[in-house]
Protein backbone atom coordinates (compact mmCIF):
# COMPACT_ATOMS: atom_id res chain seq x y z
CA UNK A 1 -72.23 -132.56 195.15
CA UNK A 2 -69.82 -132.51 192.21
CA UNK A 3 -68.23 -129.15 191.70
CA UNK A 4 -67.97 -127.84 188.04
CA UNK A 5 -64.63 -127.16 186.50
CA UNK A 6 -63.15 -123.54 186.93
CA UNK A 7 -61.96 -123.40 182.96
CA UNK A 8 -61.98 -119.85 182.66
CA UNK A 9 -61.58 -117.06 185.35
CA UNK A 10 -62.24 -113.74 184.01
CA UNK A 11 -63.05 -110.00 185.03
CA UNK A 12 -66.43 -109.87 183.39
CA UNK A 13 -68.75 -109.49 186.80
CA UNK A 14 -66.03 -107.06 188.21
CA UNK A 15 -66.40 -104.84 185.11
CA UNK A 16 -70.34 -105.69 185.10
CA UNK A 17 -70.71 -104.05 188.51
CA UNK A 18 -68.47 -101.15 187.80
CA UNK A 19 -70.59 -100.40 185.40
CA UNK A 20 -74.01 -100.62 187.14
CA UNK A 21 -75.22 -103.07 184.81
CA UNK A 22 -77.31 -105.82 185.94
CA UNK A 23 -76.45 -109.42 184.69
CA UNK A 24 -80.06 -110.18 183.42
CA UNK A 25 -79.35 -106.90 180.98
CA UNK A 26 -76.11 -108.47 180.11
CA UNK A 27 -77.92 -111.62 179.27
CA UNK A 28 -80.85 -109.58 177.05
CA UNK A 29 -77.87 -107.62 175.37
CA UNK A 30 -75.58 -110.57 174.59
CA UNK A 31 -78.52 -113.11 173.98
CA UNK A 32 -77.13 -115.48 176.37
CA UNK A 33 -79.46 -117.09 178.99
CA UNK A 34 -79.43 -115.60 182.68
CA UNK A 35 -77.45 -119.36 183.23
CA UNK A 36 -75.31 -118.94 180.47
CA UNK A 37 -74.56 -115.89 181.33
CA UNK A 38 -73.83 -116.80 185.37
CA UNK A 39 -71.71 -119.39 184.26
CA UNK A 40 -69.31 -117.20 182.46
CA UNK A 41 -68.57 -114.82 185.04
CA UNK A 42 -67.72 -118.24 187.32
CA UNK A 43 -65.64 -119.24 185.00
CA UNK A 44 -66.98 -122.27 184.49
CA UNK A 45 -68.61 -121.98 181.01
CA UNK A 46 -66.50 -121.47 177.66
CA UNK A 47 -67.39 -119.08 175.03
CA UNK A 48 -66.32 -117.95 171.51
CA UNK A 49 -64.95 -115.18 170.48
CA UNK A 50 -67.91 -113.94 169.13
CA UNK A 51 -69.55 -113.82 172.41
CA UNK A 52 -66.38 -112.57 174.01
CA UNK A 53 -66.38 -109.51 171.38
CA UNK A 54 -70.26 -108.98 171.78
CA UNK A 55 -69.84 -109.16 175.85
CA UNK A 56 -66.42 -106.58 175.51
CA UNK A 57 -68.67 -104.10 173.50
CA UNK A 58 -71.27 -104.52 175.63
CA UNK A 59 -69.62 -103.68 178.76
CA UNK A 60 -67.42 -101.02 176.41
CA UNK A 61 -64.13 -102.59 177.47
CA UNK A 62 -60.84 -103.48 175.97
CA UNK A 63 -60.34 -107.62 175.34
CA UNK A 64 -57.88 -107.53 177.68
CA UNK A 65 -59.83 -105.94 180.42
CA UNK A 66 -61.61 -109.68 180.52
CA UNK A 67 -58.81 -111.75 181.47
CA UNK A 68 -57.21 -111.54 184.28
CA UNK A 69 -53.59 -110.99 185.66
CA UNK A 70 -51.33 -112.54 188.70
CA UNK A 71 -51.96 -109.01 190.54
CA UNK A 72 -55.83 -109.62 190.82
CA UNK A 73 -58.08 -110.96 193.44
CA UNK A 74 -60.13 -113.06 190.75
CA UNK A 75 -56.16 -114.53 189.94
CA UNK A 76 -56.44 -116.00 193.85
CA UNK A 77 -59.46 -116.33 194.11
CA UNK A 78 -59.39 -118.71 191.60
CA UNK A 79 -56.08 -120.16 192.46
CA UNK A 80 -57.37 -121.01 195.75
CA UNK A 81 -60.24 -122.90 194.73
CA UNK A 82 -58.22 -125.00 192.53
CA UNK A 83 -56.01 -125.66 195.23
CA UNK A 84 -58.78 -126.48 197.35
CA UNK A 85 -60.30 -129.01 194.91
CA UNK A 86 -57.31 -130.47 194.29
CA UNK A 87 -56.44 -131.23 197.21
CA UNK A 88 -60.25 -132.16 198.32
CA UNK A 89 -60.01 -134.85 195.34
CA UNK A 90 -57.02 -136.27 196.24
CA UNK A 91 -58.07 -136.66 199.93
CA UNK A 92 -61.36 -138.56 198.48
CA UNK A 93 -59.03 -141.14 195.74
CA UNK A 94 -60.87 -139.44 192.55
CA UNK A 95 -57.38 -138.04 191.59
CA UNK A 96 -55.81 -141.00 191.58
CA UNK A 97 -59.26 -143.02 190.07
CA UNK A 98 -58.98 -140.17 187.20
CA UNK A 99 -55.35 -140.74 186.34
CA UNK A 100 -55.59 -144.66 186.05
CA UNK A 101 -58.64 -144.49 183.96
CA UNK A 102 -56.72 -142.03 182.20
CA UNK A 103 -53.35 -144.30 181.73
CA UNK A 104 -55.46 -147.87 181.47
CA UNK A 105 -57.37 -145.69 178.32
CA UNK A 106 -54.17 -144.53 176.71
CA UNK A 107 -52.74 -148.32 176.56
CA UNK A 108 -56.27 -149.09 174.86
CA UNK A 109 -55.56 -147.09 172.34
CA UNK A 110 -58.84 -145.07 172.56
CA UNK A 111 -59.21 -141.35 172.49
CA UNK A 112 -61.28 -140.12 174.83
CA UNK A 113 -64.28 -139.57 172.95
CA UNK A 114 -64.28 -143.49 172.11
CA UNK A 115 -64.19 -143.96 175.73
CA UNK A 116 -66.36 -141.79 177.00
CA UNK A 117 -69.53 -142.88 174.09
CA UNK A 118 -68.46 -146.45 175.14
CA UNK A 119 -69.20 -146.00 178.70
CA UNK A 120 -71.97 -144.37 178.00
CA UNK A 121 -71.18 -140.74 179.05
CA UNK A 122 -71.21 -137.28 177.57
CA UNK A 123 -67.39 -136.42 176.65
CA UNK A 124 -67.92 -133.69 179.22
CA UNK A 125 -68.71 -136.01 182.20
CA UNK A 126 -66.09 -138.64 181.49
CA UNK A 127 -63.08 -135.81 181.07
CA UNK A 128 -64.24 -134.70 184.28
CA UNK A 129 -64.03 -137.83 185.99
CA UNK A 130 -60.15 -138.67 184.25
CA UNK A 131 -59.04 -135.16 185.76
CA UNK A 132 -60.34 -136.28 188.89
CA UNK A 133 -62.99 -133.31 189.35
CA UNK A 134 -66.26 -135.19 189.41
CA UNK A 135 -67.33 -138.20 191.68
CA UNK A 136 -68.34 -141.22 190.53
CA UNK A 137 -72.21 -142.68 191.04
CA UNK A 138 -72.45 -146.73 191.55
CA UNK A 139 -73.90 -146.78 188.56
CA UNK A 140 -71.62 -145.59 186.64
CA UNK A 141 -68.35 -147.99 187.97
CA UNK A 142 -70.05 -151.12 185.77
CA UNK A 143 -70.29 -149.26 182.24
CA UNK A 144 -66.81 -147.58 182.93
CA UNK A 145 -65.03 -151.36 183.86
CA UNK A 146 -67.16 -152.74 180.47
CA UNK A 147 -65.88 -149.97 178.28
CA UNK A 148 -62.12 -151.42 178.66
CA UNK A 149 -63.59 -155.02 178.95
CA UNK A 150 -62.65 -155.46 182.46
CA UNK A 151 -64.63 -156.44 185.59
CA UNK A 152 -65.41 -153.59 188.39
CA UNK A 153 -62.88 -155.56 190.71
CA UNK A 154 -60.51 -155.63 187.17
CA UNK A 155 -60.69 -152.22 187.12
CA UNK A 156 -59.81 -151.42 190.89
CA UNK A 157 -57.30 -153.44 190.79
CA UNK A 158 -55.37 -151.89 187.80
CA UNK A 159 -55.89 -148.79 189.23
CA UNK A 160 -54.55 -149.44 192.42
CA UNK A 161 -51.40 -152.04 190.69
CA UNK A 162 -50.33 -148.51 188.05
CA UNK A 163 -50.59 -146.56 191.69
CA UNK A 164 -48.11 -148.59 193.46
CA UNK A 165 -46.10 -148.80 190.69
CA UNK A 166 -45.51 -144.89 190.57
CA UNK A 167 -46.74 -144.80 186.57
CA UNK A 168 -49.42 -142.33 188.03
CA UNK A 169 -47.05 -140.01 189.64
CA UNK A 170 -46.52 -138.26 186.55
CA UNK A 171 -49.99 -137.63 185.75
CA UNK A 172 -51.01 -136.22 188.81
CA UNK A 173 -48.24 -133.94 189.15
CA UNK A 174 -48.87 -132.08 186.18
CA UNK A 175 -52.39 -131.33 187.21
CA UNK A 176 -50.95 -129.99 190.56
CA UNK A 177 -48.80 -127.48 188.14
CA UNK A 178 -51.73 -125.76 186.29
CA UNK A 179 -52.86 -124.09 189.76
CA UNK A 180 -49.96 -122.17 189.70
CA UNK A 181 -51.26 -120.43 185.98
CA UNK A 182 -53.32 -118.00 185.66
CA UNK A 183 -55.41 -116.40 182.56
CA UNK A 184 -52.68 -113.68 181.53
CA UNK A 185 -53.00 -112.99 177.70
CA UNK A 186 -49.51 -113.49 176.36
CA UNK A 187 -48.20 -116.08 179.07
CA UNK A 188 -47.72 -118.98 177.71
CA UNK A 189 -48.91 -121.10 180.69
CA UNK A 190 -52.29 -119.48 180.91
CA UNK A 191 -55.25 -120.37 180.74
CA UNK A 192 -54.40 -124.39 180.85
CA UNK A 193 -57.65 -125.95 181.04
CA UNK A 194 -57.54 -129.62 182.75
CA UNK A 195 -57.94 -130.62 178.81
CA UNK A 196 -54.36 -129.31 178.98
CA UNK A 197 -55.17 -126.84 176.06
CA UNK A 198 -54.73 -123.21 176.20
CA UNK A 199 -57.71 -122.62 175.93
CA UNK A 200 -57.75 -118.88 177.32
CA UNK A 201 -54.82 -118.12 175.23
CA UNK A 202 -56.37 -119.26 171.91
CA UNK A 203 -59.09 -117.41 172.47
CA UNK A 204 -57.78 -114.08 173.08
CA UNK A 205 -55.18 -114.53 170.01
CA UNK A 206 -57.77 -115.64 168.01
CA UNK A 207 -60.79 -112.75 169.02
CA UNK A 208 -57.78 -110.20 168.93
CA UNK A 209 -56.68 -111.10 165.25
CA UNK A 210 -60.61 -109.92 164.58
CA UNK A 211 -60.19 -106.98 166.09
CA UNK A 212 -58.72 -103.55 164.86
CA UNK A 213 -58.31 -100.17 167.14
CA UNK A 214 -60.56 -96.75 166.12
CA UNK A 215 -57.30 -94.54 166.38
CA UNK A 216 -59.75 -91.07 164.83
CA UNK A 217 -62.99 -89.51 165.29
CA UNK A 218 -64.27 -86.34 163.95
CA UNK A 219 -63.54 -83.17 165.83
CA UNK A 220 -64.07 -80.13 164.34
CA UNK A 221 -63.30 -79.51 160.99
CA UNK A 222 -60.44 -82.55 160.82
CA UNK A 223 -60.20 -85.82 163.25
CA UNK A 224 -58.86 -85.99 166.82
CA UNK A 225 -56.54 -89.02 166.37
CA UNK A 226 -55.13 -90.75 169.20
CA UNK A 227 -53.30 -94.00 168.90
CA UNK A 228 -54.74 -96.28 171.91
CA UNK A 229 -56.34 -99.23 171.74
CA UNK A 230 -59.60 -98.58 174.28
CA UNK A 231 -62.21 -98.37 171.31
CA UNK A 232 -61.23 -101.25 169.10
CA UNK A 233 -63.74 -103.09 166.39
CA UNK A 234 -63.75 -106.12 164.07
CA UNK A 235 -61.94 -105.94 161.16
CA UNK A 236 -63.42 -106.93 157.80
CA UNK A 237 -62.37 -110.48 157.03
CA UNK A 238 -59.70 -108.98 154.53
CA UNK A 239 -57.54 -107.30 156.90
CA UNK A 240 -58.00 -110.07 160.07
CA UNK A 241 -54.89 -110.38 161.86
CA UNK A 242 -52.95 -108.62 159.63
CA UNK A 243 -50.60 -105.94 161.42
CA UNK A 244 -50.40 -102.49 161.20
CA UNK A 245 -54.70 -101.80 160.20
CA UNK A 246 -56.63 -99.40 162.36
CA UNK A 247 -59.33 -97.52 161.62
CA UNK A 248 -60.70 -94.09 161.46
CA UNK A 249 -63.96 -92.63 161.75
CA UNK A 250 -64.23 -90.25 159.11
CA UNK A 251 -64.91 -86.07 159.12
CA UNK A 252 -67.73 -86.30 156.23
CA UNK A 253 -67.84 -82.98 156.04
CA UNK A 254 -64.01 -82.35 154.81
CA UNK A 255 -64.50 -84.91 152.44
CA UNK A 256 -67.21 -83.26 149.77
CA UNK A 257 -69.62 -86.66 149.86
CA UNK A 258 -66.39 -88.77 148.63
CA UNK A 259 -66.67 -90.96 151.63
CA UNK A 260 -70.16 -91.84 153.02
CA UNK A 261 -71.49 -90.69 156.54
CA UNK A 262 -71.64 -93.92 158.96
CA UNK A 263 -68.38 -95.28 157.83
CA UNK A 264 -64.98 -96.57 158.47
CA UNK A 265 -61.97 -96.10 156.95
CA UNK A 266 -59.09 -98.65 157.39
CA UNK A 267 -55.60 -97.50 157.03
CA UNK A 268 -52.05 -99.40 156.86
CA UNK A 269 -49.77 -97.78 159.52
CA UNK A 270 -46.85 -100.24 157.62
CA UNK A 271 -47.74 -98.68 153.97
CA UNK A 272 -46.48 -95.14 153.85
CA UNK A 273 -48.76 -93.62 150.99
CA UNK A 274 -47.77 -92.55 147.69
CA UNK A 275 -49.07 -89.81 145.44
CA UNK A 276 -52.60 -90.84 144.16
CA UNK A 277 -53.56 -92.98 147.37
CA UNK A 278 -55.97 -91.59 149.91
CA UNK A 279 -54.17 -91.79 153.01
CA UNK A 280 -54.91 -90.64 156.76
CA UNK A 281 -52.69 -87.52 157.09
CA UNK A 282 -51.64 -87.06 160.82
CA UNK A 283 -49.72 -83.94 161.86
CA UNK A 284 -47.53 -85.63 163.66
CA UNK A 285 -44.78 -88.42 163.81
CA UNK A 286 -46.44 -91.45 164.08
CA UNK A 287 -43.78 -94.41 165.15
CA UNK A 288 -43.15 -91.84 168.05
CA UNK A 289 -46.54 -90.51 169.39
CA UNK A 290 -47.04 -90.95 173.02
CA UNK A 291 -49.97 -93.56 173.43
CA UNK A 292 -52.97 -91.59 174.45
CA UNK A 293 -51.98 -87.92 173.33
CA UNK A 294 -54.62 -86.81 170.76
CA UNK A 295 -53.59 -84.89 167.40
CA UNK A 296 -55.23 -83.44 164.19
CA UNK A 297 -55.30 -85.62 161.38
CA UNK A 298 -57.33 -85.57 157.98
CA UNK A 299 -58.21 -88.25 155.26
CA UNK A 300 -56.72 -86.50 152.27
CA UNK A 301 -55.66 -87.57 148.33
CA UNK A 302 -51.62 -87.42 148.48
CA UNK A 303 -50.55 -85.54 145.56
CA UNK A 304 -46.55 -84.25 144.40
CA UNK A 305 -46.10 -81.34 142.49
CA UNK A 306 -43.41 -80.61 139.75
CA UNK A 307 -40.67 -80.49 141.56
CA UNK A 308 -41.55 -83.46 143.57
CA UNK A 309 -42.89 -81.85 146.83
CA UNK A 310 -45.32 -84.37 148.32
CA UNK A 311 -48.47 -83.00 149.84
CA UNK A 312 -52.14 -83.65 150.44
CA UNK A 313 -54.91 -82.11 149.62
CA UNK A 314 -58.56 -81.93 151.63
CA UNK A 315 -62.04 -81.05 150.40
CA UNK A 316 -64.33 -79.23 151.73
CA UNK A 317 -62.93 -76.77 151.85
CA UNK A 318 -60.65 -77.15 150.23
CA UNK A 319 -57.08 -76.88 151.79
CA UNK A 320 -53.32 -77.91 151.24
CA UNK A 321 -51.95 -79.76 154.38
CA UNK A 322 -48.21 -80.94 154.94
CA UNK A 323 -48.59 -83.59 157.14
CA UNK A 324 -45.48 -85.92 158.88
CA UNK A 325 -46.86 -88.90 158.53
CA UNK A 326 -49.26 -90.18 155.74
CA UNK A 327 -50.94 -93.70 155.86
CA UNK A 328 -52.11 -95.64 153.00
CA UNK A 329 -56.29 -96.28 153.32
CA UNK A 330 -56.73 -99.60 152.12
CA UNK A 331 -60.32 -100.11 152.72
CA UNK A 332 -63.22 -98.27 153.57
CA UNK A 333 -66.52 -100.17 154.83
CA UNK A 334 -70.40 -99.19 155.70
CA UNK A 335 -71.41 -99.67 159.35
């Protein structure tokens, strides 16, 4: 039976279980099929980042808590299976099958869309077969040959003529590299689907430029304000990817109806605010807070007296802080 294509090995199941959660309620809650939703956690189905976001917020982790690293059993796991296949396919020929159809396609000229519609596959099937991780039915040797106008013989014999000539050497070296990668966000060798794209890599930079950390939520009469990164949201399409925006929950009730209930409040930790700007005002310095400690913080109007003082001032009641750092709030959005 042909084995599906490990493309990308994550955490999700591990941090399903911990959790207690069942994967069919994953599946209701992410509106992904009970399949769909199997095939993820093997690692054998892609997904955007939008289902990558909904499935982190589901599960209430951080993105990074969904790949993996070198340290964890999913990392060998899958490392072993690759291993395993590889070697299993190169046992059976279909390693060195996929990287002459691969090299006898490249001196057509044809990408590998052209060659896989002229065969008469889905593009999915035919990259399989080039990478060497799906067998081939009798049926489908004829079509393949046709495709390059060759003969089934023809195309044996190329294959086997580019082997014993070394050109394939190469080729199949390179797949025998990505085993030793694994889905680390940040390494530049992870995530290397057999496509050779990076593909686990894009998608983390790409569903982390969407995302912002909550850094504040209301405690009390101001905001307990801790700068980590475990409660993170998206960011409107504005402020996407660029650095230095978090947000903040804010304290309604210190704010006299100015800001709405059910809202957030994105600040510029880059912008130092000036007086007139609404700024988050956190009693404490901000470049060195230790990651995790919580402090008071307000959103407040920064104002400067006569002499040139600079202060801030918070409603409700009202109440003249002195805060030592003061972030400029450059937009504030509706849930």
């Amino acid at each position: 039976m042909a084995q599906e294509e490990i493309i990308f090995p994550n955490n999700i199941r591990n941090i399903r279980l911990a959790k207690g959660m069942k994967m069919t309620d994953l599946a209701r809650r992410s509106d992904l099929s009970l399949s769909a939703i199997s095939k993820i956690e093997k690692g054998v189905r892609r997904l955007n980042q939008k289902q990558l976001l909904n499935i982190c917020n589901i599960l209430g982790c951080k993105l990074s808590d969904i790949f993996i690293k070198e340290s964890d059993n999913v990392a060998r796991q899958w490392q072993s299976e690759i291993k395993r296949r590889l070697n299993d396919n190169e046992n059976s020929g279909l390693k060195v099958f996929g990287s002459g159809l691969r090299k006898i396609r490249q001196q057509s000229g044809k990408t590998i869309a052209q060659a896989a519609k002229d065969a008469g596959m889905t593009l999915s099937v035919y990259h399989k077969i080039e990478v060497g991780q799906r067998e081939i039915y009798k049926t489908e040797i004829e079509p393949l040959a046709q495709s390059f106008a060759l003969k089934t013989n023809e195309l044996f014999d190329k294959i086997a003529n580019l082997y014993k000539s070394g050109e394939l050497n190469k080729h199949i070296s390179k797949v025998k590299e990505r085993v030793k990668s694994v889905l680390v966000p940040g390494n530049p060798l992870s995530g290397i689907d057999m496509q050779g794209s990076l593909y686990g890599a894009k998608l983390y930079d790409s569903a982390r430029r969407k995302l912002v950390p909550v850094f504040g939520t209301p405690s009390g009469k101001s905001i307990a304000f801790t700068k980590s990164d475990k409660t993170m949201i998206i960011a409107p399409m504005m402020l996407e990817g660029r650095k230095g925006i978090y947000a903040v929950i804010p304290n309604s009730r210190r704010l006299g109806g100015f800001i709405p209930e059910k809202s957030y409040v994105f600040a510029d930790a880059l912008t130092p605010a000036k007086p007139g700007d609404l700024a988050v005002c956190i009693f404490e310095d901000f470049d060195t807070m230790d990651s995790d400690k919580s402090v008071n913080a307000h959103i407040a109007l920064v104002k400067q007296d006569a002499k040139g003082n600079v202060w801030a001032h918070v409603a409700g009641p009202e109440e003249k802080i002195m805060p030592k750092t003061m972030h400029k709030v450059v937009m504030v959005v509706m849930e």
